[in-house]
C-alpha atoms as a PDB file:
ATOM      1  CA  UNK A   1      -2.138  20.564  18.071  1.00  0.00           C
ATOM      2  CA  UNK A   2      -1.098  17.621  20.775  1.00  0.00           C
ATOM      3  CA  UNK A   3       1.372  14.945  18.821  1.00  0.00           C
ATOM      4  CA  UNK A   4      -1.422  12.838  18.074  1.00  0.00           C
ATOM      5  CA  UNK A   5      -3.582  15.498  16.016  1.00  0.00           C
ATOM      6  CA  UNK A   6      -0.397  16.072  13.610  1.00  0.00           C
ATOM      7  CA  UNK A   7      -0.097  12.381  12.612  1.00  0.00           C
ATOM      8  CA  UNK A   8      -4.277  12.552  12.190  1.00  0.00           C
ATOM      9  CA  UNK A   9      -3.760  15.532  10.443  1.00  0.00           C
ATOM     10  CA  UNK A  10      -1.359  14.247   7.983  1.00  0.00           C
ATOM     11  CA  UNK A  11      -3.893  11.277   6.956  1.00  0.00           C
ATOM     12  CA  UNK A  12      -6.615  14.228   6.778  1.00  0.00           C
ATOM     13  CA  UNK A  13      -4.417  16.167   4.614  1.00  0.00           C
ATOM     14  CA  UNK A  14      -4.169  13.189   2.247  1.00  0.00           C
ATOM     15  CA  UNK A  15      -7.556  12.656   1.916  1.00  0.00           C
ATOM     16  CA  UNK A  16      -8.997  16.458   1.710  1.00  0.00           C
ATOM     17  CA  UNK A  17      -8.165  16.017  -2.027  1.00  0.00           C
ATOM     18  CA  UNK A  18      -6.949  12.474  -2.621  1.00  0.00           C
ATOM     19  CA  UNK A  19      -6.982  13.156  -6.285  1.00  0.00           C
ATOM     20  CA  UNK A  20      -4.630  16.045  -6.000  1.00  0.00           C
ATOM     21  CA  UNK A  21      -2.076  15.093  -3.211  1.00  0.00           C
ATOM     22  CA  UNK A  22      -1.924  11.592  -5.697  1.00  0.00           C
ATOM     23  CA  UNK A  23      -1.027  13.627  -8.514  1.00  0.00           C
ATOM     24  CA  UNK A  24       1.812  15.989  -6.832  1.00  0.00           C
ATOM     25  CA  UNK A  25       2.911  12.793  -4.891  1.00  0.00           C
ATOM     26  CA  UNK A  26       2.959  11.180  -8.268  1.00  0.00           C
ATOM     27  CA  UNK A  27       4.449  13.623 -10.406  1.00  0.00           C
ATOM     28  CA  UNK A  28       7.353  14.269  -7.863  1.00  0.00           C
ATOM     29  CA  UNK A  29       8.302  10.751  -6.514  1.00  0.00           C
ATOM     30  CA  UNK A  30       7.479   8.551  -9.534  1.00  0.00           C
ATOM     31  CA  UNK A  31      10.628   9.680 -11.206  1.00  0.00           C
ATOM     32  CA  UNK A  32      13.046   9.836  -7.786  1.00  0.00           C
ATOM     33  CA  UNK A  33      12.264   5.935  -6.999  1.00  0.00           C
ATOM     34  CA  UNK A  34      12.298   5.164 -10.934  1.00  0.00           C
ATOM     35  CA  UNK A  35      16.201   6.460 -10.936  1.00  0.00           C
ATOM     36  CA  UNK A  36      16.798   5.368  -7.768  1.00  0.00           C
ATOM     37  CA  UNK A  37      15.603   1.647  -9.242  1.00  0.00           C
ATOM     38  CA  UNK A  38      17.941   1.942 -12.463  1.00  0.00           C
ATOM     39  CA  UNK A  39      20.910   3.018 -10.400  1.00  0.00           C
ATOM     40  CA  UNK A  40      20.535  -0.157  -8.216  1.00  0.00           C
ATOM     41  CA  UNK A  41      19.274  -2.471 -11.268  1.00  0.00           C
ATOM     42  CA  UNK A  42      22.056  -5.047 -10.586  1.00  0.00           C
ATOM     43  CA  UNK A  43      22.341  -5.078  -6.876  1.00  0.00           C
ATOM     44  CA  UNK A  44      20.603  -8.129  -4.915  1.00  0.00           C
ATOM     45  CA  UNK A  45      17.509  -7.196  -3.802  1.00  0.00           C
ATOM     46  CA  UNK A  46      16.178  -8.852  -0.118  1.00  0.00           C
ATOM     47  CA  UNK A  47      14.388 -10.879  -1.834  1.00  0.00           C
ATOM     48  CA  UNK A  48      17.250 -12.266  -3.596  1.00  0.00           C
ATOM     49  CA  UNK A  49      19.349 -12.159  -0.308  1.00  0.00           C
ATOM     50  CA  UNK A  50      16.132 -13.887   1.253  1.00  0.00           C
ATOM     51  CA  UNK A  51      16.120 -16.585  -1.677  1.00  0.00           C
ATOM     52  CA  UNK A  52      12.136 -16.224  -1.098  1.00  0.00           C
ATOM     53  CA  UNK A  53      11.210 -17.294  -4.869  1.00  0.00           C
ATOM     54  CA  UNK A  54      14.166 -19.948  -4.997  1.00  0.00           C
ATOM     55  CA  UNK A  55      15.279 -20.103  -9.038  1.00  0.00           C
ATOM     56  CA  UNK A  56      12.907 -17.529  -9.961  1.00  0.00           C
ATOM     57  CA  UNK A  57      14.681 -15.017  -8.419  1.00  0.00           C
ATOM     58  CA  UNK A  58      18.057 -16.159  -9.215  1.00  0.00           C
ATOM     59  CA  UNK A  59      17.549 -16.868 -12.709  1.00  0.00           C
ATOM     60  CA  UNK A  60      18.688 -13.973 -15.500  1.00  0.00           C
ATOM     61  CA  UNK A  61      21.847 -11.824 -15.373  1.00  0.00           C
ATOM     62  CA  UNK A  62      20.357  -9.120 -13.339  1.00  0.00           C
ATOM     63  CA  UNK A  63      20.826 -11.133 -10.148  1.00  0.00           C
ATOM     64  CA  UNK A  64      24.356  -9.786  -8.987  1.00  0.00           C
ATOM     65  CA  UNK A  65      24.614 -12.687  -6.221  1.00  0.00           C
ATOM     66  CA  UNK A  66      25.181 -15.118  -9.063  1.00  0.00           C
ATOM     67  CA  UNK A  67      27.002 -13.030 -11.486  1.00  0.00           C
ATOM     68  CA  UNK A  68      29.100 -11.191  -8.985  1.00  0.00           C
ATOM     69  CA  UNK A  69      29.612  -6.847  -8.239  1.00  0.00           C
ATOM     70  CA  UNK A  70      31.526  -4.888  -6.719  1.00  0.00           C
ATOM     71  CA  UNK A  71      30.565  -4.117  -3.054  1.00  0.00           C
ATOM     72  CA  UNK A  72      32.008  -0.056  -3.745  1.00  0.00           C
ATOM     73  CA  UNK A  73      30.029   0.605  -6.771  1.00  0.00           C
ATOM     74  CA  UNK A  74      26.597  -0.975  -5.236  1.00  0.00           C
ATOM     75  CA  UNK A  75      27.385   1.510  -1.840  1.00  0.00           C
ATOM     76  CA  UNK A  76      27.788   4.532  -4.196  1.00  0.00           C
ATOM     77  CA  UNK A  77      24.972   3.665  -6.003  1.00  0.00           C
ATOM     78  CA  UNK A  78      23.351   2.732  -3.279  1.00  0.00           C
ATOM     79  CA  UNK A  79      23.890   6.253  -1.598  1.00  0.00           C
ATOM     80  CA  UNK A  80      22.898   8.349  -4.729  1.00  0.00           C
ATOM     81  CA  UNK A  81      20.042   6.229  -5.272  1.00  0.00           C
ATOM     82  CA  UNK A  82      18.851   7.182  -1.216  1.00  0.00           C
ATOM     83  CA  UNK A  83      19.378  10.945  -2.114  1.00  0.00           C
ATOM     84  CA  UNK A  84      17.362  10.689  -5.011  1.00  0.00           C
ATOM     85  CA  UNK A  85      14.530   9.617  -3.006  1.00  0.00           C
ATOM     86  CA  UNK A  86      15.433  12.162  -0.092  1.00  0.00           C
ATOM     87  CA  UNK A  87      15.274  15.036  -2.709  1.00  0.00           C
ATOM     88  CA  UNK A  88      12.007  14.066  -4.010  1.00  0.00           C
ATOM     89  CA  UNK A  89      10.693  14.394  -0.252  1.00  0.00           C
ATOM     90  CA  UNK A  90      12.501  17.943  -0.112  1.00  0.00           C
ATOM     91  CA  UNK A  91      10.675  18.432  -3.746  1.00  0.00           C
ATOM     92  CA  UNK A  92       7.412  17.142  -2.518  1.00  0.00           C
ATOM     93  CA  UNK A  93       7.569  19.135   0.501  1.00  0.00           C
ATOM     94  CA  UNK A  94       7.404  22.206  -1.535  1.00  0.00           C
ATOM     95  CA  UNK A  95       4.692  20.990  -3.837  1.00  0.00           C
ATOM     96  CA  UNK A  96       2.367  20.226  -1.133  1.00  0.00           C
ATOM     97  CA  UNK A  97       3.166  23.546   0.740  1.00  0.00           C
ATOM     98  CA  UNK A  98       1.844  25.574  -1.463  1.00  0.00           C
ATOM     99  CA  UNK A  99      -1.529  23.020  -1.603  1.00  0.00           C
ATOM    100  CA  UNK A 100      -2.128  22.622   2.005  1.00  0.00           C
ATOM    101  CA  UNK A 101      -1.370  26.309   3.152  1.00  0.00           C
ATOM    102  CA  UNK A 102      -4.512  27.401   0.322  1.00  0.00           C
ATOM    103  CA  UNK A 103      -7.025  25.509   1.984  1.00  0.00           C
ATOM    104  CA  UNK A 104      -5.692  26.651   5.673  1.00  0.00           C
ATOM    105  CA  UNK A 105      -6.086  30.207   4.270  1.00  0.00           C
ATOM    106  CA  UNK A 106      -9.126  29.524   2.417  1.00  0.00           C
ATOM    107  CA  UNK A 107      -8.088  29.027  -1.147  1.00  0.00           C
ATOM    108  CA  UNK A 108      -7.549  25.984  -3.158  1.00  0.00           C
ATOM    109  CA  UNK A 109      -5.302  25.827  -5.703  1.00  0.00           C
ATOM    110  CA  UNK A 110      -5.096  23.020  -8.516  1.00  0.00           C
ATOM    111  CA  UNK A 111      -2.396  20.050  -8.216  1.00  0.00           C
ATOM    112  CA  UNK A 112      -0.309  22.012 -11.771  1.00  0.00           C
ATOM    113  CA  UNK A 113      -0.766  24.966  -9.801  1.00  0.00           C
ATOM    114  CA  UNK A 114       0.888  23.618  -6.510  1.00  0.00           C
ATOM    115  CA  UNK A 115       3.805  22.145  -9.345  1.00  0.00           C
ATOM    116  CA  UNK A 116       4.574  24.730 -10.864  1.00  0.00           C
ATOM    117  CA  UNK A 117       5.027  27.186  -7.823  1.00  0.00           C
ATOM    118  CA  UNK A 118       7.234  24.275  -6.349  1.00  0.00           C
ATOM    119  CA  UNK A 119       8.998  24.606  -9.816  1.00  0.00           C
ATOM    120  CA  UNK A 120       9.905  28.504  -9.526  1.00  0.00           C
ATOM    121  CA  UNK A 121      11.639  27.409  -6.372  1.00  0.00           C
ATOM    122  CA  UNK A 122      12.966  24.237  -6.979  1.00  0.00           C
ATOM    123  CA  UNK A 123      16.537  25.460  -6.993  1.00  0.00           C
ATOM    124  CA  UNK A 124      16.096  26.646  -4.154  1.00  0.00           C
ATOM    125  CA  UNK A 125      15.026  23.654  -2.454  1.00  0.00           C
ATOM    126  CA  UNK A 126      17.794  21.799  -3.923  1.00  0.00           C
ATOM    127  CA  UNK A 127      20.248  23.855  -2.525  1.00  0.00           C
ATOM    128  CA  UNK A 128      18.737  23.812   0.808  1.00  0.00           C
ATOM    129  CA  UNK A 129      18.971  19.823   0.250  1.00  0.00           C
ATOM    130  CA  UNK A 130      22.834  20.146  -0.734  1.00  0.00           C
ATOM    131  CA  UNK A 131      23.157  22.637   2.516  1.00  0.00           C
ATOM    132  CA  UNK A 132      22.166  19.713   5.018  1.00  0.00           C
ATOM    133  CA  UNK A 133      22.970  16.612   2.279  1.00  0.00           C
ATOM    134  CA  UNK A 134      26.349  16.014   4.141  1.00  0.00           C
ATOM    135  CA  UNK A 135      24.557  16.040   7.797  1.00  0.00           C
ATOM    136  CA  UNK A 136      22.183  13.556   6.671  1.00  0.00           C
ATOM    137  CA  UNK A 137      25.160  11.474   5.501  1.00  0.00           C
ATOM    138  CA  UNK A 138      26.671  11.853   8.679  1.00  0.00           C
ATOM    139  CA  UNK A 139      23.573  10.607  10.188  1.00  0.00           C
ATOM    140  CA  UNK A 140      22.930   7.456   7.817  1.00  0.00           C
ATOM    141  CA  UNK A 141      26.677   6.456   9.495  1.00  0.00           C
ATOM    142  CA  UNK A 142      26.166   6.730  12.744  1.00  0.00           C
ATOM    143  CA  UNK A 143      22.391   6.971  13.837  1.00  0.00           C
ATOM    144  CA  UNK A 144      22.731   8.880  17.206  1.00  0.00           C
ATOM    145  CA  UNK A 145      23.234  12.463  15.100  1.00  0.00           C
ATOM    146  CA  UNK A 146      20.166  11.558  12.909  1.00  0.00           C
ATOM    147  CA  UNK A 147      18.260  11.696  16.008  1.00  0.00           C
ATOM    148  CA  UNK A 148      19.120  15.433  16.281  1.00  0.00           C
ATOM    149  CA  UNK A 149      19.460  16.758  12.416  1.00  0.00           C
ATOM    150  CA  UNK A 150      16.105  14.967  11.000  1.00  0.00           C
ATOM    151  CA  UNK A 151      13.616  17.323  13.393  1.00  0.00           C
ATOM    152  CA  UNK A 152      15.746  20.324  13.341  1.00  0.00           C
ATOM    153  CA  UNK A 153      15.656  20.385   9.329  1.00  0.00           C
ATOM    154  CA  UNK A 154      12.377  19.048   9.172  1.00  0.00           C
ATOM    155  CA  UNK A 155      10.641  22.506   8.310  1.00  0.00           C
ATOM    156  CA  UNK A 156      12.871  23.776   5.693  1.00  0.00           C
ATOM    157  CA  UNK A 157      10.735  22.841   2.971  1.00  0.00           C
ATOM    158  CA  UNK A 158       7.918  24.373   4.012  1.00  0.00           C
ATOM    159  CA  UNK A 159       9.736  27.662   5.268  1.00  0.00           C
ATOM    160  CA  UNK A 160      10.817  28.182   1.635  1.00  0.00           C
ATOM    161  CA  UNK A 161       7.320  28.096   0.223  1.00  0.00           C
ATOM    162  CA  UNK A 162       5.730  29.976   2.947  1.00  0.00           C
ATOM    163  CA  UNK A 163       8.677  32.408   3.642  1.00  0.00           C
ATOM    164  CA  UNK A 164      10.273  32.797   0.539  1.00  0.00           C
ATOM    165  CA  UNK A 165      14.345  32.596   2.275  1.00  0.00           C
ATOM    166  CA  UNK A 166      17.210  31.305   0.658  1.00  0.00           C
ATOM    167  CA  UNK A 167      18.640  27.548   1.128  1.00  0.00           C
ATOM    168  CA  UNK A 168      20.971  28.524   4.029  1.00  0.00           C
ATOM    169  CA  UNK A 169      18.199  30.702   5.492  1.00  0.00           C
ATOM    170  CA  UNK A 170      15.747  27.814   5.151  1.00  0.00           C
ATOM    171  CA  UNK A 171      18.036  25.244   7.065  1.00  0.00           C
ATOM    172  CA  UNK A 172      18.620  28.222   9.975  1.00  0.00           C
ATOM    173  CA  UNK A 173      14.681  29.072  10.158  1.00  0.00           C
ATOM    174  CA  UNK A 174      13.962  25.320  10.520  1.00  0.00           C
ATOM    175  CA  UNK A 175      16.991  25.328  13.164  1.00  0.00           C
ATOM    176  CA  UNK A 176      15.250  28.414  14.833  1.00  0.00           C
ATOM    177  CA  UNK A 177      11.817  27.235  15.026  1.00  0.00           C
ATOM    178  CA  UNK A 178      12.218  23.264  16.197  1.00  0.00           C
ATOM    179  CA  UNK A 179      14.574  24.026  18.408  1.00  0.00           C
ATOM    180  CA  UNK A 180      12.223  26.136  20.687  1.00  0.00           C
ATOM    181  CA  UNK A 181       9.776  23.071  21.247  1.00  0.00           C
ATOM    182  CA  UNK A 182      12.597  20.280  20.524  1.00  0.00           C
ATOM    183  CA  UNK A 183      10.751  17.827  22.915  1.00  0.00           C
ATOM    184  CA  UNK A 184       7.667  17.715  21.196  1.00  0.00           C
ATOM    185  CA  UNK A 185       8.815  17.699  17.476  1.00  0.00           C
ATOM    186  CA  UNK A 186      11.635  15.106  18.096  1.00  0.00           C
ATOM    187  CA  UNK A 187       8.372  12.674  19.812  1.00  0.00           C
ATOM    188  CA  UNK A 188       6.169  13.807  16.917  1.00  0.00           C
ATOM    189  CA  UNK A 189       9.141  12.569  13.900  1.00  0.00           C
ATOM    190  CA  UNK A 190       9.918   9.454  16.058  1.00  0.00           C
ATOM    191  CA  UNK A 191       6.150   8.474  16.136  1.00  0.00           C
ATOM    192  CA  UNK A 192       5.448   9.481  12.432  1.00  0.00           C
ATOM    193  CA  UNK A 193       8.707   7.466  11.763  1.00  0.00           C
ATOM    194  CA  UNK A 194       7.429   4.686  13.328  1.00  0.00           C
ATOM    195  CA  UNK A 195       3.686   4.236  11.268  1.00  0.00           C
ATOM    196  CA  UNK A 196       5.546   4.883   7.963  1.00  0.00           C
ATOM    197  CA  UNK A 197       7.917   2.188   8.665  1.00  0.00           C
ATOM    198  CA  UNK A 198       5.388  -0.230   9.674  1.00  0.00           C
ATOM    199  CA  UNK A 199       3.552   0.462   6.742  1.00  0.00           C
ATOM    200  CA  UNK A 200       6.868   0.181   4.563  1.00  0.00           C
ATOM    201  CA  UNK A 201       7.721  -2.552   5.865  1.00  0.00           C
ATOM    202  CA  UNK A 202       4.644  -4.202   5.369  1.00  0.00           C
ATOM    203  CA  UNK A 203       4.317  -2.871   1.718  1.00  0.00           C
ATOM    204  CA  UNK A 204       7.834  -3.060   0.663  1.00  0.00           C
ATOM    205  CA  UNK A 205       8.145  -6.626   1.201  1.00  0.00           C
ATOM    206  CA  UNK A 206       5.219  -6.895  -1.268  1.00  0.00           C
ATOM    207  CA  UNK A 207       7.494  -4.854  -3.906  1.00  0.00           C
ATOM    208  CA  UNK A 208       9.915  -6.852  -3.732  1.00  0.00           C
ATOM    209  CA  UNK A 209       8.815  -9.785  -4.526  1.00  0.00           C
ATOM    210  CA  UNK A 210       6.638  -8.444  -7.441  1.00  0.00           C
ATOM    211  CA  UNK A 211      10.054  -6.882  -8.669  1.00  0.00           C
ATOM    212  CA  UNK A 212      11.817 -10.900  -7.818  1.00  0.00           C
ATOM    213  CA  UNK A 213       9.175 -12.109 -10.254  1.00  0.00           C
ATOM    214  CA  UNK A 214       9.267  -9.641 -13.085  1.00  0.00           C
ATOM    215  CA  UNK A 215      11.901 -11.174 -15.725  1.00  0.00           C
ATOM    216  CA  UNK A 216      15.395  -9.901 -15.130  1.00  0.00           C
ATOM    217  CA  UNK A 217      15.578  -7.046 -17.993  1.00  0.00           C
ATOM    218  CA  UNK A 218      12.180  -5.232 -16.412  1.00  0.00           C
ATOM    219  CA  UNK A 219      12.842  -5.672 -12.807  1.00  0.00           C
ATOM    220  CA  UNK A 220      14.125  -2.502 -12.191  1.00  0.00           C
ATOM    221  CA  UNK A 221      10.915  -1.104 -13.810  1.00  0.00           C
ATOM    222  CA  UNK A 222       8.623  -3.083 -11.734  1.00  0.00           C
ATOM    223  CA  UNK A 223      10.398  -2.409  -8.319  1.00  0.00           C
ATOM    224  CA  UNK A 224      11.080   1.276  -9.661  1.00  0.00           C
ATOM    225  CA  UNK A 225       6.885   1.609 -10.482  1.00  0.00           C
ATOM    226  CA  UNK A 226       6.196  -0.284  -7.286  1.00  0.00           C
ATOM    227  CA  UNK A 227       8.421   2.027  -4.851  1.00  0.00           C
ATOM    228  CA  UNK A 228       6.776   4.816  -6.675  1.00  0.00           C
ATOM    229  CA  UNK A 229       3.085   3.371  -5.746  1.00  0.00           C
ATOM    230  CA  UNK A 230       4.267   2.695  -1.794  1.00  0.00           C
ATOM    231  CA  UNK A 231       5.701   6.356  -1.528  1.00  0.00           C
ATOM    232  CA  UNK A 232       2.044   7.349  -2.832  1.00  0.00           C
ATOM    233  CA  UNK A 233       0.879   6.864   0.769  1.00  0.00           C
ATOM    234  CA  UNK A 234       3.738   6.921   2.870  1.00  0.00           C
ATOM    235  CA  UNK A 235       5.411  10.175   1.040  1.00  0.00           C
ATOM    236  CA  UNK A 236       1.945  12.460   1.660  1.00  0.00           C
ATOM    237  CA  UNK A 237       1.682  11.402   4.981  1.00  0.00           C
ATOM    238  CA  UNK A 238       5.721  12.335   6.141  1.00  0.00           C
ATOM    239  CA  UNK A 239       5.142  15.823   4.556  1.00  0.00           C
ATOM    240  CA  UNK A 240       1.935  16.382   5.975  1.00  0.00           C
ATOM    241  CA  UNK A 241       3.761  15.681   9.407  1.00  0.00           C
ATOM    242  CA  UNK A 242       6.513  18.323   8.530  1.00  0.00           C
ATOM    243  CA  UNK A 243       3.556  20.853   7.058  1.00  0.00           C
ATOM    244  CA  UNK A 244       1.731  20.332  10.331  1.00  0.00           C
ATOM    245  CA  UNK A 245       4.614  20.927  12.367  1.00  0.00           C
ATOM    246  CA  UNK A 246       5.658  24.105  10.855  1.00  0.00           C
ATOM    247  CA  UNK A 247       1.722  25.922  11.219  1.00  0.00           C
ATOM    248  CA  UNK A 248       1.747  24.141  14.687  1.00  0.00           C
ATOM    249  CA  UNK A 249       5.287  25.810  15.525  1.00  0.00           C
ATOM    250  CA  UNK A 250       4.865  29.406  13.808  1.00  0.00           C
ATOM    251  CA  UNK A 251       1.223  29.841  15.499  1.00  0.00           C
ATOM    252  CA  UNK A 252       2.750  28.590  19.497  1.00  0.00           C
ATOM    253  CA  UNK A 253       5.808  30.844  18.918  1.00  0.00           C
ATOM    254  CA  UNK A 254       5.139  33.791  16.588  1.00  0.00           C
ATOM    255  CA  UNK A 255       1.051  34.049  16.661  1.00  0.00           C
ATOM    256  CA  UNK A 256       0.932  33.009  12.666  1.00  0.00           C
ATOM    257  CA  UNK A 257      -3.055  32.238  12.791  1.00  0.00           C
ATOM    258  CA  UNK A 258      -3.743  36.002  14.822  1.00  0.00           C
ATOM    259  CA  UNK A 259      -1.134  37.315  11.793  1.00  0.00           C
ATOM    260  CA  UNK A 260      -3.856  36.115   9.264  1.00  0.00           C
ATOM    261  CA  UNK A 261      -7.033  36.757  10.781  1.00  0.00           C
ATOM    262  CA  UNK A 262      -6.005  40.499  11.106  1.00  0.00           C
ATOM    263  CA  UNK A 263      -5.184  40.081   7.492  1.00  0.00           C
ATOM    264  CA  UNK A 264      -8.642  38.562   6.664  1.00  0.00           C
ATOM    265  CA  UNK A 265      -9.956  41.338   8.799  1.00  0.00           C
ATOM    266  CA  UNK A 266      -8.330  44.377   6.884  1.00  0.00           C
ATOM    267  CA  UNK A 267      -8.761  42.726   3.511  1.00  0.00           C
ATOM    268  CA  UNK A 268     -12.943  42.699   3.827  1.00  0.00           C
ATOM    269  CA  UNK A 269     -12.832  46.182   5.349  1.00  0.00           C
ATOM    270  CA  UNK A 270     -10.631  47.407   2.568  1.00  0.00           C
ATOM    271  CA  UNK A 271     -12.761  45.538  -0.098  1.00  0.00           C
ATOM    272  CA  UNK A 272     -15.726  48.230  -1.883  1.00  0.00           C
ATOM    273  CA  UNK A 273     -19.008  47.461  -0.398  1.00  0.00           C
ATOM    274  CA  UNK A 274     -21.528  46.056  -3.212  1.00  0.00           C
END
């Protein structure tokens, strides 16, 4: 697949079965952005920053610009609230593994079905997010090492559910496989970067100000709920990318599409005639 037919790709894979990519998307981000909205209740939003809505947005003791916080506790909370969101990509990621690789072998499994065999391994993809948590911290500091660690991790997800390694042997099979075509995955992240920002950015904005307008002891409900609606789209779409990658990576280096036709192939000739 060329760069382009990834990022088409990961629209197609969202609407193959819009119903059930919604529902794992749902069921997996829904509660990340609803924490990550509670954790940041009483920080100013950009709206607030923005002063977009005037007195409607600075009105009720939520607003922290009038009513004053501490710049330490907002970062922390801040920071846990981002790796709540990151880990319900890395949780997504092996939700929608399980789902996409069916249909590329010929199954099709059920949206609880793709859950729960994301749930049988969800310790191991939290520890595989904990193995490369403090890298991506590095990288939220200083940008120029993101631009190295996001596509060499960017498989690790789906290496667990198709592979069944460990967390450290996840983050050293993504390491493995990127790195032989690190050209072409580090243009294919920067360009499916680049569409979900723009459509984050043009979304987000939207959030926020329905948040700005809820009254001050639901706003972190409403922007919570509205996150959790953007990440609907832009979440699916990400994954798909890094699901895409992976099949496009394991069948130019290792021959993973020959690997299963032969296994097609033996499978009907071992099956009893009729």
């Amino acid at each position: 697949m060329t760069m382009i037919d990834k990022l088409d790709g990961a629209f197609a894979v969202m609407k193959a079965r819009p119903s059930r990519v919604v529902a794992v998307t749902a069921a997996v981000m829904l509660p990340a952005h609803f924490l990550g909205a509670f954790l940041l209740r009483g920080s100013p939003s950009l709206v607030d920053q923005l002063g977009i809505l005037g007195t409607a947005s600075s009105s009720g003791s939520s607003n922290a610009l009038s009513t004053g916080y501490n710049p330490f506790v907002t970062l922390v909370f801040a920071t846990l609230a981002v790796g709540a969101s990151s880990l319900g990509y890395m949780l997504l990621g092996g939700a929608l593994t399980p789902l996409v690789l069916s249909w590329y072998t010929g199954g099709d499994i059920t949206a609880g079905e793709a859950l729960r065999a994301m749930g049988r391994r969800a310790p191991v993809l939290v520890g595989a997010y904990l193995v490369v948590a403090p890298l991506h911290m590095l990288s939220a500091l200083c940008s120029l090492p993101g631009l190295f660690f996001t596509p060499v991790f960017l498989v690790m997800a789906p290496a667990i559910m198709a592979e069944g390694v460990g967390p450290v042997q996840a983050a050293k099979r993504s390491w493995e496989l990127t790195l032989r075509r690190f050209g072409s995955v580090f243009t294919t992240v920067g360009l499916a970067w680049l569409v979900a920002s723009l459509l984050g950015s043009v979304l987000g904005i939207l959030v926020q100000i329905a948040g700005a307008a809820t009254p001050s002891a639901w706003r972190w409900v409403a922007t919570g709920f509205g996150q959790g609606l953007l990440s609907l789209v832009v979440a699916p779409f990400g994954v798909g990318v890094a699901l895409l990658v992976y099949l496009d990576l394991r069948i130019r280096a290792e021959g993973l599409d020959i690997e299963l036709g032969l296994r097609d192939a033996f499978a009907a000739s071992a099956a009893p005639a009729s």
